[in-house]
N, C-alpha and C. Protein backbone atom coordinates (compact mmCIF):
# COMPACT_ATOMS: atom_id res chain seq x y z
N UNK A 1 -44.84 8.12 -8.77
CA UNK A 1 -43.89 7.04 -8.79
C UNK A 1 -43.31 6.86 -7.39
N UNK A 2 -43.41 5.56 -6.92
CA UNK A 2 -42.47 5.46 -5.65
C UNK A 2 -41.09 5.14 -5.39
N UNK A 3 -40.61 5.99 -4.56
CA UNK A 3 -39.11 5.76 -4.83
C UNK A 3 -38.77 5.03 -3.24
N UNK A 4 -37.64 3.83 -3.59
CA UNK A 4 -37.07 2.82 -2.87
C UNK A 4 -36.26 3.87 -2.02
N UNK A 5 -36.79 4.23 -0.54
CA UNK A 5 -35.76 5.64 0.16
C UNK A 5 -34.21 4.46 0.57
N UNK A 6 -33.42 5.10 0.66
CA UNK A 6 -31.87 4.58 1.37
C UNK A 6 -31.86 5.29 2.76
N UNK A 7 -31.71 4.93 3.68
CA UNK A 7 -31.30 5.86 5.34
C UNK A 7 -29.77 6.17 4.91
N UNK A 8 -29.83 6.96 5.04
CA UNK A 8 -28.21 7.36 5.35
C UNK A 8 -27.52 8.60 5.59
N UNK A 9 -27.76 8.02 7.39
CA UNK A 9 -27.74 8.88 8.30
C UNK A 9 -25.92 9.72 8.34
N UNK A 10 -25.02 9.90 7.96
CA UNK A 10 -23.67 10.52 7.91
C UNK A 10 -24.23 11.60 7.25
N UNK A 11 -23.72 12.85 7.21
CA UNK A 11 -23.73 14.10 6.64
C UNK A 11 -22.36 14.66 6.32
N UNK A 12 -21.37 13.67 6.32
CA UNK A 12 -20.05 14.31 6.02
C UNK A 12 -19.84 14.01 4.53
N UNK A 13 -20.55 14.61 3.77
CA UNK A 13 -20.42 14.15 2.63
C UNK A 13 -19.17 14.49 1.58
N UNK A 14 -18.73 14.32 0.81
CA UNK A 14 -17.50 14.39 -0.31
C UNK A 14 -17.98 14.36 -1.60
N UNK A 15 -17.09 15.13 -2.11
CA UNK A 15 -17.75 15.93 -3.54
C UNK A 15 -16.84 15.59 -5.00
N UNK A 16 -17.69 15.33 -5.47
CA UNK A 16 -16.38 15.61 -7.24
C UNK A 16 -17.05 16.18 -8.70
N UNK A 17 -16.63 17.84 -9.24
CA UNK A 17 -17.63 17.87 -10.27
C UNK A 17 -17.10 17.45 -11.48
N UNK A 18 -18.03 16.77 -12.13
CA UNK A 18 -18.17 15.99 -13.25
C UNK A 18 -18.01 16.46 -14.27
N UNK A 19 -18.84 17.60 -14.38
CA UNK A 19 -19.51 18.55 -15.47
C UNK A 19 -19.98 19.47 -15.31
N UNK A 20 -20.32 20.22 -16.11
CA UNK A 20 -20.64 21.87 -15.68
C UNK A 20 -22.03 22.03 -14.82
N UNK A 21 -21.82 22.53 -14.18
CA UNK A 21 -23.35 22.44 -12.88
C UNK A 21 -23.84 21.03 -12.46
N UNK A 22 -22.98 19.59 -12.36
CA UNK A 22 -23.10 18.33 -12.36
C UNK A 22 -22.05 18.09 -11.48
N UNK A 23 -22.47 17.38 -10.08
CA UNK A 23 -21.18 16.67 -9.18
C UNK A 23 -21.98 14.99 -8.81
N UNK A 24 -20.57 14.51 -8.69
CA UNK A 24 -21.20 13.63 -7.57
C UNK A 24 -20.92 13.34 -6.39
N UNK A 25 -21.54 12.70 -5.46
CA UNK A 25 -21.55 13.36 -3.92
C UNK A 25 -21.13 11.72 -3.51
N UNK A 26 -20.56 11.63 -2.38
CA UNK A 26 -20.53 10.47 -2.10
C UNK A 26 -20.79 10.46 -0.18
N UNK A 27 -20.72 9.30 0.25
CA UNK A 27 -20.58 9.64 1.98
C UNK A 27 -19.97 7.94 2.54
N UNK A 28 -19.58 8.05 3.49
CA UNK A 28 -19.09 6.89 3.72
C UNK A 28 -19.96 6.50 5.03
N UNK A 29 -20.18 5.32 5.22
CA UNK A 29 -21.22 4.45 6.38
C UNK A 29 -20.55 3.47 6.80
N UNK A 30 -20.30 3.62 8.12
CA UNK A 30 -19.37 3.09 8.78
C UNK A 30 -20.16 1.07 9.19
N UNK A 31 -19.81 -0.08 9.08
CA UNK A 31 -20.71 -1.46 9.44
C UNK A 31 -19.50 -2.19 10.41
N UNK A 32 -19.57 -2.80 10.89
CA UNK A 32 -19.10 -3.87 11.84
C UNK A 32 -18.04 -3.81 11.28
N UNK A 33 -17.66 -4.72 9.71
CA UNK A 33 -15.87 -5.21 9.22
C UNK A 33 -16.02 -4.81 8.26
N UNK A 34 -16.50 -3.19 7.93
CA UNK A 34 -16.63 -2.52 6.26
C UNK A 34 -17.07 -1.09 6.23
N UNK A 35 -16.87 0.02 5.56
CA UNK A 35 -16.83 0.72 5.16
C UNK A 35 -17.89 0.91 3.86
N UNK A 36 -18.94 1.22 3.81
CA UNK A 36 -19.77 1.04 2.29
C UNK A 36 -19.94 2.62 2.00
N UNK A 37 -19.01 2.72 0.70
CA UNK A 37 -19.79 4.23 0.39
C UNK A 37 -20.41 4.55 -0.95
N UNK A 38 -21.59 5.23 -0.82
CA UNK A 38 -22.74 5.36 -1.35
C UNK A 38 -22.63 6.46 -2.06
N UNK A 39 -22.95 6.47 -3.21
CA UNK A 39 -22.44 7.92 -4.47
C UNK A 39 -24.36 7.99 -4.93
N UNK A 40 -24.11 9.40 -5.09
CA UNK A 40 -25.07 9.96 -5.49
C UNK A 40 -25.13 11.09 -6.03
N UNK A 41 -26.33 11.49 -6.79
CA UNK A 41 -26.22 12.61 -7.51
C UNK A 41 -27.03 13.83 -6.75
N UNK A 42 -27.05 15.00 -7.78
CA UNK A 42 -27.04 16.21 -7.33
C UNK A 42 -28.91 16.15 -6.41
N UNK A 43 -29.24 15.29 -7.12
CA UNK A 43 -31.08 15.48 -6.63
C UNK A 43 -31.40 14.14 -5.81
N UNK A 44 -30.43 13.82 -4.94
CA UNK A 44 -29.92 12.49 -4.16
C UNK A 44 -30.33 11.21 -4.40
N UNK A 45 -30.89 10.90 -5.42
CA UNK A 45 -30.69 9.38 -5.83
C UNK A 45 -29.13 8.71 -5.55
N UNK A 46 -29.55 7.71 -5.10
CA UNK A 46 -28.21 6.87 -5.13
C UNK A 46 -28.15 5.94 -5.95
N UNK A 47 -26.94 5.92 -6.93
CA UNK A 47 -26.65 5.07 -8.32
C UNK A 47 -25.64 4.46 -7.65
N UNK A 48 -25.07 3.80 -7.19
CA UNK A 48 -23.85 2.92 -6.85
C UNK A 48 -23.52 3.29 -4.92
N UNK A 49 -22.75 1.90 -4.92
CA UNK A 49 -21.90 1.81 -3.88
C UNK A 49 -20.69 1.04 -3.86
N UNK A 50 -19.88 1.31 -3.18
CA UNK A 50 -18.39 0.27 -2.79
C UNK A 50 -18.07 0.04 -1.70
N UNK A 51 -17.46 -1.41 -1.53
CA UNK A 51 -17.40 -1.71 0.08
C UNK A 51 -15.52 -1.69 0.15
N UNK A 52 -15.21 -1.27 1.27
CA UNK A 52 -14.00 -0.89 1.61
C UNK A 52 -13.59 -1.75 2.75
N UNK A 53 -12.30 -2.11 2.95
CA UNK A 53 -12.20 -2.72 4.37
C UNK A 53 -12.57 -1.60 5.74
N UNK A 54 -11.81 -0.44 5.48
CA UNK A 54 -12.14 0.47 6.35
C UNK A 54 -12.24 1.65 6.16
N UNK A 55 -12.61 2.46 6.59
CA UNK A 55 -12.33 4.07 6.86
C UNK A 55 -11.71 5.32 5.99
N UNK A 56 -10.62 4.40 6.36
CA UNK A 56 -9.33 5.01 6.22
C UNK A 56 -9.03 4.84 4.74
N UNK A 57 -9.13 3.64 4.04
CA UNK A 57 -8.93 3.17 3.37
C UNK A 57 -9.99 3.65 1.79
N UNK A 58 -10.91 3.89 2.38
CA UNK A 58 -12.36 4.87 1.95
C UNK A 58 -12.23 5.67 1.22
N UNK A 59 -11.29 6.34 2.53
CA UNK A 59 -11.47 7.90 2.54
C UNK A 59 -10.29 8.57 1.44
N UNK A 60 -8.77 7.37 1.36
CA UNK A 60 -7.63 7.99 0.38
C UNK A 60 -8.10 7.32 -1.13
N UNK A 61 -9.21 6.65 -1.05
CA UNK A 61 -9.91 5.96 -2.32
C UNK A 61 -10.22 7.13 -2.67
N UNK A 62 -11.17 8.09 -2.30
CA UNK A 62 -12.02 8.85 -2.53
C UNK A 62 -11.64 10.06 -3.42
N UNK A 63 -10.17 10.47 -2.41
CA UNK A 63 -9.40 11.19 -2.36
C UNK A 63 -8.39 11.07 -4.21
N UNK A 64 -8.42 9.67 -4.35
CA UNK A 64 -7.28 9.06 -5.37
C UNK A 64 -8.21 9.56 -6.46
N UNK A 65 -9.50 9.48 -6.44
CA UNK A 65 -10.58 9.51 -7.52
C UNK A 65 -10.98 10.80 -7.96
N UNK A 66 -10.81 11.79 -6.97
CA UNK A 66 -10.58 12.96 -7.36
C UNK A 66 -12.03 13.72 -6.40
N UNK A 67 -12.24 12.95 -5.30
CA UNK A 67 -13.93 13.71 -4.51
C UNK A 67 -12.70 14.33 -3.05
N UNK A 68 -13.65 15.51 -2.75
CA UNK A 68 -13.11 15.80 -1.83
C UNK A 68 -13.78 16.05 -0.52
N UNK A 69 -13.69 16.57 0.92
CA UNK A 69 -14.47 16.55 1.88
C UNK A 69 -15.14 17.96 1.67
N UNK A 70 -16.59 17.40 1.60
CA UNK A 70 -17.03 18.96 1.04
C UNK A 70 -17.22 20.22 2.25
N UNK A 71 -16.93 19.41 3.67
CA UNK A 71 -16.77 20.35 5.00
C UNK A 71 -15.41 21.40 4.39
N UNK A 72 -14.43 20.60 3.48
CA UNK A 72 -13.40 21.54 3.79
C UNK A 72 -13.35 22.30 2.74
N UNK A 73 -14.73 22.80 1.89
CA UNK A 73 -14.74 23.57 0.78
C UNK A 73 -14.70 24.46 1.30
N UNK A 74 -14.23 25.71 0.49
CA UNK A 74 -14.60 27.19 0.86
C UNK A 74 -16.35 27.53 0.78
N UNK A 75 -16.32 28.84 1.38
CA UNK A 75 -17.52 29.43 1.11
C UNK A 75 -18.03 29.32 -0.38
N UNK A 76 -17.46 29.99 -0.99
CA UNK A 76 -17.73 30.54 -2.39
C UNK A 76 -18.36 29.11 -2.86
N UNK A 77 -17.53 28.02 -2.69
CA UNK A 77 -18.07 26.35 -3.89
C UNK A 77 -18.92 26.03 -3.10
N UNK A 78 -19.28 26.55 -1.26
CA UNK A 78 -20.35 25.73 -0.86
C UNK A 78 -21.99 26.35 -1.35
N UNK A 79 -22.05 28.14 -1.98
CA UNK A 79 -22.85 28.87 -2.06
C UNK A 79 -22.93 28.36 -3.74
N UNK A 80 -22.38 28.10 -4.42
CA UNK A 80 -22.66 27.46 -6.05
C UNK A 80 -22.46 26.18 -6.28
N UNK A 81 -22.35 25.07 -5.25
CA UNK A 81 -23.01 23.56 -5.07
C UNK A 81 -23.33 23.11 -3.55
N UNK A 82 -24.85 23.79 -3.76
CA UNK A 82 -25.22 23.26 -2.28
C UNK A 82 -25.39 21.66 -2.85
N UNK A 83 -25.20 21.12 -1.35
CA UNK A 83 -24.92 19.98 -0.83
C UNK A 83 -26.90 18.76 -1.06
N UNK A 84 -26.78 18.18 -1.50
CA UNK A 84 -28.02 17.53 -1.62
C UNK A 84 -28.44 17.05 -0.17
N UNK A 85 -29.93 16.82 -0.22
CA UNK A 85 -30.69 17.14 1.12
C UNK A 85 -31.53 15.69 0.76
N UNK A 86 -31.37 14.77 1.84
CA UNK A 86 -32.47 13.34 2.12
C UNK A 86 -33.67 13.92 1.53
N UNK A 87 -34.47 13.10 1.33
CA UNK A 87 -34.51 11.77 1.53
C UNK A 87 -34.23 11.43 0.46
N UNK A 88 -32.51 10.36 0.25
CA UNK A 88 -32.14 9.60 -0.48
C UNK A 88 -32.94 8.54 -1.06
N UNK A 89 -32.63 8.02 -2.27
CA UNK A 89 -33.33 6.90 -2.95
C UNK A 89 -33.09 6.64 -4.13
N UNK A 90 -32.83 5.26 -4.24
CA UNK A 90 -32.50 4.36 -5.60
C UNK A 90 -32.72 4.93 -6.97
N UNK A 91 -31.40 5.06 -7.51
CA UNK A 91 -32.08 5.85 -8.72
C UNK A 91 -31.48 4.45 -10.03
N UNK A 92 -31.74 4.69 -10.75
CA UNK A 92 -31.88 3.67 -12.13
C UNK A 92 -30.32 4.16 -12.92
N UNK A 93 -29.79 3.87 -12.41
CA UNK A 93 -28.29 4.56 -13.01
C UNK A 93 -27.76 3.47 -13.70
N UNK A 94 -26.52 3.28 -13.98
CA UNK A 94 -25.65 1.90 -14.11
C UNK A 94 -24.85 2.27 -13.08
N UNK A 95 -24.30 1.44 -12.24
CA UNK A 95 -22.98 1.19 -11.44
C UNK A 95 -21.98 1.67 -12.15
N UNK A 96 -21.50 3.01 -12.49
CA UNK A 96 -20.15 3.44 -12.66
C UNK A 96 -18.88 3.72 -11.68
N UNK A 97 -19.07 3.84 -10.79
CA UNK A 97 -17.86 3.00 -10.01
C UNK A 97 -17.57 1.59 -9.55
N UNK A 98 -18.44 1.02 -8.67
CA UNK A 98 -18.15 -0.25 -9.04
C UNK A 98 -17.83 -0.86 -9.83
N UNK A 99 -18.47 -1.03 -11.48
CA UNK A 99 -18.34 -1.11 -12.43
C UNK A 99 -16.57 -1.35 -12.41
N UNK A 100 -15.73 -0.71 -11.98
CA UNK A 100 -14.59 -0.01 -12.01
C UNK A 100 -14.44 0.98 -13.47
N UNK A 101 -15.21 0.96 -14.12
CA UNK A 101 -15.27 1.77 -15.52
C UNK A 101 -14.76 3.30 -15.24
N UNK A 102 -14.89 3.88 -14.02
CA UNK A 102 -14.58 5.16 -13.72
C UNK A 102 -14.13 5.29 -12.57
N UNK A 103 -13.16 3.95 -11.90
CA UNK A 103 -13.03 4.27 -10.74
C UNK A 103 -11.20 3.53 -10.69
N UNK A 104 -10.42 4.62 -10.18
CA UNK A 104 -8.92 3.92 -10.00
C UNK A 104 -8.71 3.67 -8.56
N UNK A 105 -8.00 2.61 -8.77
CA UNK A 105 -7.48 2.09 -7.37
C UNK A 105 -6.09 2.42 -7.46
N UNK A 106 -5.71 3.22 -6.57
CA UNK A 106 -3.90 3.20 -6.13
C UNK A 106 -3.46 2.21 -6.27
N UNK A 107 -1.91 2.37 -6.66
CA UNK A 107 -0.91 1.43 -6.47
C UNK A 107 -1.02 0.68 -5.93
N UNK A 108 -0.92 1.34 -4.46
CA UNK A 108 -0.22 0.26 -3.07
C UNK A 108 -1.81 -0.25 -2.58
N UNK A 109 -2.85 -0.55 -3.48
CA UNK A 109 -3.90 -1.50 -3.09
C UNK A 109 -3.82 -2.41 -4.23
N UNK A 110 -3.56 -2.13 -5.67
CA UNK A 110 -3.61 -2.94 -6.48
C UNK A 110 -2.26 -4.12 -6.25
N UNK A 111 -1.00 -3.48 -5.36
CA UNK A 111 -0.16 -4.39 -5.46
C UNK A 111 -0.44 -5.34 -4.38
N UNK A 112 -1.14 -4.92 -3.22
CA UNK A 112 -1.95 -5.75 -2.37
C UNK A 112 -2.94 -6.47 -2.44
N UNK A 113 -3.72 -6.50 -4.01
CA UNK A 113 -4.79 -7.24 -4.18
C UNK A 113 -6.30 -7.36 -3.46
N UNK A 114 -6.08 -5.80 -3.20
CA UNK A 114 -6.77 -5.29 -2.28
C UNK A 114 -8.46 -5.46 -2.79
């Protein structure tokens, strides 16, 4: 079967587990006037993305949702969820964050209409 690869060159990836031996990984990709970050699972298919105005903005999303920077895990969680390894590619998921079905937006963006 051929799989549709994604480039995506960042390695600072961010983590959230789901379920027992199940996370999902996300990374943020920096574009001209956007922020797009790309969620994926443990065997790196990528099932969804979201576009952000910026960075910053990304990154306390990420944070609100419950993923964290997986640089700033300890040893111990980085040796019982290693980190998924390229080559990324399209996996057949549904959009559950976008979706917004599983995804909260803070306050102070919802009151901004962000």
């Amino acid at each position: 079967m051929k799989r549709d690869i994604i480039p995506i060159p960042n390695t600072h990836y961010w983590y959230k587990v789901v379920d027992f031996l199940q996370q999902n990984w996300a990374v943020i990709e920096h574009g001209p006037d956007k922020a797009t970050v790309f969620f994926f699972h443990d065997g790196a298919g990528v099932f969804d993305s979201m576009d952000f105005p910026d960075e910053a903005i990304a990154r306390r999303e990420l944070r609100w949702n419950g993923f964290a920077p997986y640089d700033s895990a300890d040893e111990e969680t980085k040796l019982a969820i290693p980190k998924p390894e390229p080559p990324f590619y399209k996996a057949t998921h549904n959009p559950i964050y976008s979706s917004k079905r599983f995804w909260k937006t803070p306050p102070e963006r919802r009151r901004k209409g962000c």
